[in-house]
C-alpha atoms as a PDB file:
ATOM      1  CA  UNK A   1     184.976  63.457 -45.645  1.00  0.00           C
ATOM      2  CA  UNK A   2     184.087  62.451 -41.933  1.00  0.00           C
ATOM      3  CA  UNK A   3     185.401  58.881 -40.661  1.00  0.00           C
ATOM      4  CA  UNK A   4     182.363  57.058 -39.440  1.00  0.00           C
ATOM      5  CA  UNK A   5     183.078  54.134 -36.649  1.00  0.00           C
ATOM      6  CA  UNK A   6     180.624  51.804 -35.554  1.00  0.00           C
ATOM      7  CA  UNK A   7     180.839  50.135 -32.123  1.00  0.00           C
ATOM      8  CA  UNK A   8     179.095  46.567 -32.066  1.00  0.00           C
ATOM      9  CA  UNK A   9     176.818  45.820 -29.119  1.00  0.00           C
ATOM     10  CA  UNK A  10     176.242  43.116 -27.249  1.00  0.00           C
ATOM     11  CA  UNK A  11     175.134  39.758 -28.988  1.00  0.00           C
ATOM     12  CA  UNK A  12     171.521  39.009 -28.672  1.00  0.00           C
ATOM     13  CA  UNK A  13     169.605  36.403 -26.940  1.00  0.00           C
ATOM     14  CA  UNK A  14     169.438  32.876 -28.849  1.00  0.00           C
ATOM     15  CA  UNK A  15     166.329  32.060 -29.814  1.00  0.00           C
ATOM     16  CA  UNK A  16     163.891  29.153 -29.762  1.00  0.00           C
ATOM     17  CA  UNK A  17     164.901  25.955 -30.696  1.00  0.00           C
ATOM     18  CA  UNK A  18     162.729  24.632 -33.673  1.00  0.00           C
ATOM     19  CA  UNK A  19     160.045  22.010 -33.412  1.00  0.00           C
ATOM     20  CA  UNK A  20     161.449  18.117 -34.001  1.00  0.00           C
ATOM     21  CA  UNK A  21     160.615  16.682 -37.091  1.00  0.00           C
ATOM     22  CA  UNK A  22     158.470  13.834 -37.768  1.00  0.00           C
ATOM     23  CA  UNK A  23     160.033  10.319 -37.619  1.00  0.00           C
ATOM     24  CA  UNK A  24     160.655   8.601 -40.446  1.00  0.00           C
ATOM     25  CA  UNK A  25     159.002   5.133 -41.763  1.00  0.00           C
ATOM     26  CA  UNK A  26     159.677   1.566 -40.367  1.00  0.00           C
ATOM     27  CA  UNK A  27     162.127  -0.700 -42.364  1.00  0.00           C
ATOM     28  CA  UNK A  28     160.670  -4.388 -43.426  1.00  0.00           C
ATOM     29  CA  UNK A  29     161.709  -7.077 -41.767  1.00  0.00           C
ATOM     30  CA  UNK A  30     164.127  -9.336 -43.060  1.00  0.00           C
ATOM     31  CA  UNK A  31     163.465 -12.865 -44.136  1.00  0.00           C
ATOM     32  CA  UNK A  32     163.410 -15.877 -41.175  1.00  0.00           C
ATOM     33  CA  UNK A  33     166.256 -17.756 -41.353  1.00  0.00           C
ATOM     34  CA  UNK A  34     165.996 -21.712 -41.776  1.00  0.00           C
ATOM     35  CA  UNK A  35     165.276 -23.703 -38.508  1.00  0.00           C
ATOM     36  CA  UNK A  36     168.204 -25.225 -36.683  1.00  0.00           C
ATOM     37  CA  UNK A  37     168.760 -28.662 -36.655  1.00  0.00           C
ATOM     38  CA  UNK A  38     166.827 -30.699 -33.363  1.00  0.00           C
ATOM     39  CA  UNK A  39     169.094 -30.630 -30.155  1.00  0.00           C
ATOM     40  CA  UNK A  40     169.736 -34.196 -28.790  1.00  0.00           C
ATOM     41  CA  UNK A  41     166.813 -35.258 -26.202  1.00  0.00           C
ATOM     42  CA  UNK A  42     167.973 -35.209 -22.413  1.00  0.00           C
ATOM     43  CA  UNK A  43     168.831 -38.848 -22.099  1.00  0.00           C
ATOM     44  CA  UNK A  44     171.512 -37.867 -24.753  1.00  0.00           C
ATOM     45  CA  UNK A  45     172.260 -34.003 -23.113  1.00  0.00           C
ATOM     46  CA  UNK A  46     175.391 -34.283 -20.940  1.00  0.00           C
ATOM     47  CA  UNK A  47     175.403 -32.591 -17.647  1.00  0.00           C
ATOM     48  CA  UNK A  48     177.895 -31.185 -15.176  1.00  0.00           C
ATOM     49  CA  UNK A  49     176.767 -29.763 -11.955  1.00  0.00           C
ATOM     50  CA  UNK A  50     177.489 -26.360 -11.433  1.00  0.00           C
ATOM     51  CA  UNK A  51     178.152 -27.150  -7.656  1.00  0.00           C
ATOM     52  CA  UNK A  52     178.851 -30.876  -6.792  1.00  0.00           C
ATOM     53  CA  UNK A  53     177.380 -30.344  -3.087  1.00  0.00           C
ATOM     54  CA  UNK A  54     173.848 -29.708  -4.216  1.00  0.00           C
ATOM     55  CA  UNK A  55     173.822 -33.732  -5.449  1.00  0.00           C
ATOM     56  CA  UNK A  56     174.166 -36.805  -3.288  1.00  0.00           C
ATOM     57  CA  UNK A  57     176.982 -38.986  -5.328  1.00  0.00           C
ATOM     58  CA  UNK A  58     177.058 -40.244  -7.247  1.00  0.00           C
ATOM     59  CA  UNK A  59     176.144 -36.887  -9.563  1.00  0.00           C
ATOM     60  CA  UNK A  60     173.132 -37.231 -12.424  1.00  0.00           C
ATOM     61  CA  UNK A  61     175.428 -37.118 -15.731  1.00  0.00           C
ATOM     62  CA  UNK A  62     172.595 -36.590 -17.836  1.00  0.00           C
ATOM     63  CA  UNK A  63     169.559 -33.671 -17.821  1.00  0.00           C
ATOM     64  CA  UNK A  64     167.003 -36.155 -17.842  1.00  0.00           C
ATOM     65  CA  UNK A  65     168.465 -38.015 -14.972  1.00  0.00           C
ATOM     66  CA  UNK A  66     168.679 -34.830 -12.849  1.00  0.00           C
ATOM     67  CA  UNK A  67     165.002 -33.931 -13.458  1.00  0.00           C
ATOM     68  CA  UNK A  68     164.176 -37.506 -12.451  1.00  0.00           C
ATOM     69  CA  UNK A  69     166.076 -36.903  -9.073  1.00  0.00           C
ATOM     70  CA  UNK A  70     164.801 -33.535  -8.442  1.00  0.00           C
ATOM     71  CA  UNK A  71     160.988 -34.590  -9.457  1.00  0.00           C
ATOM     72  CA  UNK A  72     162.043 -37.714  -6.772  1.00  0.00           C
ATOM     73  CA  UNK A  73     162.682 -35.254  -4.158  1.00  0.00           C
ATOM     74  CA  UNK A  74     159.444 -32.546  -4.729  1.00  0.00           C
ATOM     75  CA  UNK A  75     156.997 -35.058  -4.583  1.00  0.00           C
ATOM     76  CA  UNK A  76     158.051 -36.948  -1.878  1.00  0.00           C
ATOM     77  CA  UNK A  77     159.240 -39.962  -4.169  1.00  0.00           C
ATOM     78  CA  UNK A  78     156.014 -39.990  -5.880  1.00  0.00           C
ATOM     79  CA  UNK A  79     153.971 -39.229  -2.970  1.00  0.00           C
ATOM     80  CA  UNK A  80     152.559 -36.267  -3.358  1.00  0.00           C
ATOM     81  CA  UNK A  81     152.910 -35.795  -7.550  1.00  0.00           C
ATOM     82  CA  UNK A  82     153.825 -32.708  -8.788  1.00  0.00           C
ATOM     83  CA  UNK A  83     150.910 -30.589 -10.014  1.00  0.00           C
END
């Protein structure tokens, strides 16, 4: 009986790559959670300047006092009001 050997070639070229699949279908939302309790109104709302030099001392210590002060300076103390 003969001895037959086989000599492998070269491996081949890779072929396409498949189309994508389709995506899948959107999850429900979840339920809203309950509201938060009401934040304290800016006469109560504490506030510290970020930069002490943009204020003329002594500093507004409250957010409704620096909106008062900054509405007092873009309209010209009530001059011109603010649109």
């Amino acid at each position: 009986m003969a001895m037959i050997s086989f000599i492998a070639g070269a491996t081949g070229a890779q072929g396409p790559t498949g189309a994508a699949g389709a995506t899948g279908a959107a999850g429900a939302t979840g339920a809203a959670g309950a509201t938060g309790a009401a934040g304290a109104d800016g006469d109560a709302t504490a506030y510290t300047p970020a930069n002490d030099t943009h204020w003329v001392d002594p500093n507004p210590t409250t957010i409704a006092a620096a909106l008062d002060r900054i509405a007092a300076v873009v309209s010209v103390s009530g001059v011109t009001p603010i649109p």
